[in-house]
C-alpha atoms as a PDB file:
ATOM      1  CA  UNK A   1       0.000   0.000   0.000  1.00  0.00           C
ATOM      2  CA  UNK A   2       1.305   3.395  -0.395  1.00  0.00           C
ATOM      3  CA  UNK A   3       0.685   6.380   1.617  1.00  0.00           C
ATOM      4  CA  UNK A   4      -1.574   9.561   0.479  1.00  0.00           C
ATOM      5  CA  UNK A   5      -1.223  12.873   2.343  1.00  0.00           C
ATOM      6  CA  UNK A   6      -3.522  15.822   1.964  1.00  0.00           C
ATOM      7  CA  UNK A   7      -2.799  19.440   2.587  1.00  0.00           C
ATOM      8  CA  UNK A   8      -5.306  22.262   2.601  1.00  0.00           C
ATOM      9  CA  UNK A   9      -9.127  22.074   1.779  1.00  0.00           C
ATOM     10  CA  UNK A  10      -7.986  18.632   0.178  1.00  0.00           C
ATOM     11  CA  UNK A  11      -7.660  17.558   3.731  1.00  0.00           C
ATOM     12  CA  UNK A  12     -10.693  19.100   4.708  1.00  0.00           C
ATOM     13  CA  UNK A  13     -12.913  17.575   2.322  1.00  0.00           C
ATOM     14  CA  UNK A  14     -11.364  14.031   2.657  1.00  0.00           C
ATOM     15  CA  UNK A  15     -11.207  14.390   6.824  1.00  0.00           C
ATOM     16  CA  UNK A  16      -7.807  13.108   7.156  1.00  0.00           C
ATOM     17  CA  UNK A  17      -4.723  14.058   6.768  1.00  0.00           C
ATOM     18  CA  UNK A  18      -3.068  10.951   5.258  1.00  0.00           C
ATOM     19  CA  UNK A  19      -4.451   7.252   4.404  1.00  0.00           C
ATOM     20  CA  UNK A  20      -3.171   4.224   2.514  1.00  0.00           C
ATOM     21  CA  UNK A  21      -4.453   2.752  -0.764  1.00  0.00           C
ATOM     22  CA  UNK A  22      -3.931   0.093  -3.205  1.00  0.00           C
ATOM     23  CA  UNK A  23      -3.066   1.973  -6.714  1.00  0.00           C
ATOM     24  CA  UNK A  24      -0.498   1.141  -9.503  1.00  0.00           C
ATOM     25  CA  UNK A  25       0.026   4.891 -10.881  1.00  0.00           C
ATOM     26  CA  UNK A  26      -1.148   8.233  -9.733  1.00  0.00           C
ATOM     27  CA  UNK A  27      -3.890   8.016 -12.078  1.00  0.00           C
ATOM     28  CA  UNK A  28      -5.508   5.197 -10.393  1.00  0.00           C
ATOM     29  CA  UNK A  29      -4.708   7.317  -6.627  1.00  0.00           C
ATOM     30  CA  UNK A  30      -6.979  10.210  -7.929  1.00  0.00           C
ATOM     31  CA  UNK A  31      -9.845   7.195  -9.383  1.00  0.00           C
ATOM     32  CA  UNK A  32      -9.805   5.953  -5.790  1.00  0.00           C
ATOM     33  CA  UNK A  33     -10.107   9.774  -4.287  1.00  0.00           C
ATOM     34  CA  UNK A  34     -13.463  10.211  -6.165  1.00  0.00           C
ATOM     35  CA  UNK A  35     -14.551   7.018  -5.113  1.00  0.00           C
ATOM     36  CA  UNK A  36     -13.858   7.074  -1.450  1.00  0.00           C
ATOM     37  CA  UNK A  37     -14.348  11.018  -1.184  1.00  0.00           C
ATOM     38  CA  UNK A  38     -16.435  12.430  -4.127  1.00  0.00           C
ATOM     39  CA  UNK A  39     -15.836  14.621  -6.953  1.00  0.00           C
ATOM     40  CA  UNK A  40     -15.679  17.516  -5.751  1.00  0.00           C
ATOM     41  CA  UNK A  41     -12.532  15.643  -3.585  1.00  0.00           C
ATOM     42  CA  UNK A  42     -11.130  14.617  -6.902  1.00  0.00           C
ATOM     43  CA  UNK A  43     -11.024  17.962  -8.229  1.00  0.00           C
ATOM     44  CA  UNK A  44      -9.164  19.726  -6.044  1.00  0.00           C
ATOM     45  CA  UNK A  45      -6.485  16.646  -6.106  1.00  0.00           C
ATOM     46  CA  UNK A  46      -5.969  17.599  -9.981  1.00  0.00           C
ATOM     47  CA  UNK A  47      -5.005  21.047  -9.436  1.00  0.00           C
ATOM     48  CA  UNK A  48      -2.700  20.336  -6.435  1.00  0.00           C
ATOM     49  CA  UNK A  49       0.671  20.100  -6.999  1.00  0.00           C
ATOM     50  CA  UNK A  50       1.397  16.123  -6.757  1.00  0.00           C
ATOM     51  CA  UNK A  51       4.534  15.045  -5.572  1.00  0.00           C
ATOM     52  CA  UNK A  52       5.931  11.259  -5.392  1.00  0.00           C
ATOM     53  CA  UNK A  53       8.242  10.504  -2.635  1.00  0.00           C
ATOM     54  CA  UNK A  54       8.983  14.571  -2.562  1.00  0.00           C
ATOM     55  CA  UNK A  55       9.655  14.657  -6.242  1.00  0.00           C
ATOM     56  CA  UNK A  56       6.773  16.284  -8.438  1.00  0.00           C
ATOM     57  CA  UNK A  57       5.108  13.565 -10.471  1.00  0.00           C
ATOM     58  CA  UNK A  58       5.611  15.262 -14.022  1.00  0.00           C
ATOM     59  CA  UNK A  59       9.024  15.246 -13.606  1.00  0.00           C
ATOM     60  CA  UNK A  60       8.157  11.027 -14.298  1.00  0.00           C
ATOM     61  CA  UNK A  61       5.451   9.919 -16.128  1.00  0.00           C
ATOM     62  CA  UNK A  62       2.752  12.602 -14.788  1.00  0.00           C
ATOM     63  CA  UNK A  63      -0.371  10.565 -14.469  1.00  0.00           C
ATOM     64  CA  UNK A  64       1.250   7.167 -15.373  1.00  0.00           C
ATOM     65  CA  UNK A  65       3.709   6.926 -13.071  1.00  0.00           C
ATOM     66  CA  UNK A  66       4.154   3.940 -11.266  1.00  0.00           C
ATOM     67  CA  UNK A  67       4.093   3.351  -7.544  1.00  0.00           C
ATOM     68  CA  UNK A  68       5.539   0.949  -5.167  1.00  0.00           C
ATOM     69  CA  UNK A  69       4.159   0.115  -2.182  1.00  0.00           C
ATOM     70  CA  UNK A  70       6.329   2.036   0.308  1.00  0.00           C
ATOM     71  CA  UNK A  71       5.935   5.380  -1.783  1.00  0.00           C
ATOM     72  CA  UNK A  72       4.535   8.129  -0.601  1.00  0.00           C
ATOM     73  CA  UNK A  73       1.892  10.648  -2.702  1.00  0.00           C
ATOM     74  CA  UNK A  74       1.141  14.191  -1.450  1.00  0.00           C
ATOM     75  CA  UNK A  75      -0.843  16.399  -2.756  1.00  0.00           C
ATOM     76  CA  UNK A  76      -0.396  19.855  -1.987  1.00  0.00           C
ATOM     77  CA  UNK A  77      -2.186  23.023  -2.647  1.00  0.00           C
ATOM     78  CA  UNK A  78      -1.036  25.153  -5.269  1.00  0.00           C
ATOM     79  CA  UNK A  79      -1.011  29.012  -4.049  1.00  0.00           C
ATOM     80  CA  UNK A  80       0.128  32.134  -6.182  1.00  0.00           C
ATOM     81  CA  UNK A  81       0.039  35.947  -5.601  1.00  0.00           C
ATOM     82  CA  UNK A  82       0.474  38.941  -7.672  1.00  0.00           C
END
């Protein structure tokens, strides 16, 4: 299993701050968010900044890449300011 941590209102609308789930890739992570936490849920983990094992994910495969089971996914909120 590999661990999923949530920042912001990602962690608010999922009510936890971290879980575990079965997924091969990070495309299959964000399937599993809308069907354990809604779409709304799934939304907002599409325009956080997703980073595998500290690494962003588009620096590998984006949305394909693959996960072992001691990785860890975070999704964190993206912010900007002008």
């Amino acid at each position: 299993m590999i661990t999923v941590k949530y920042f912001g209102a990602l962690r608010a609308l999922t009510g936890t701050a971290q879980e575990s789930l079965e997924a091969a890739n990070i495309k299959e992570v964000l399937a599993k968010i809308k069907a354990a936490h809604g779409k709304e849920a799934a939304a907002k983990a599409r325009r956080c900044l997703i980073l595998l094992n500290s690494d962003n994910v588009n620096l590998h495969n984006g949305m394909r890449t693959g996960l072992k089971p001691s990785d860890v996914v975070t999704f964190v909120p993206v912010c900007a300011g002008g």
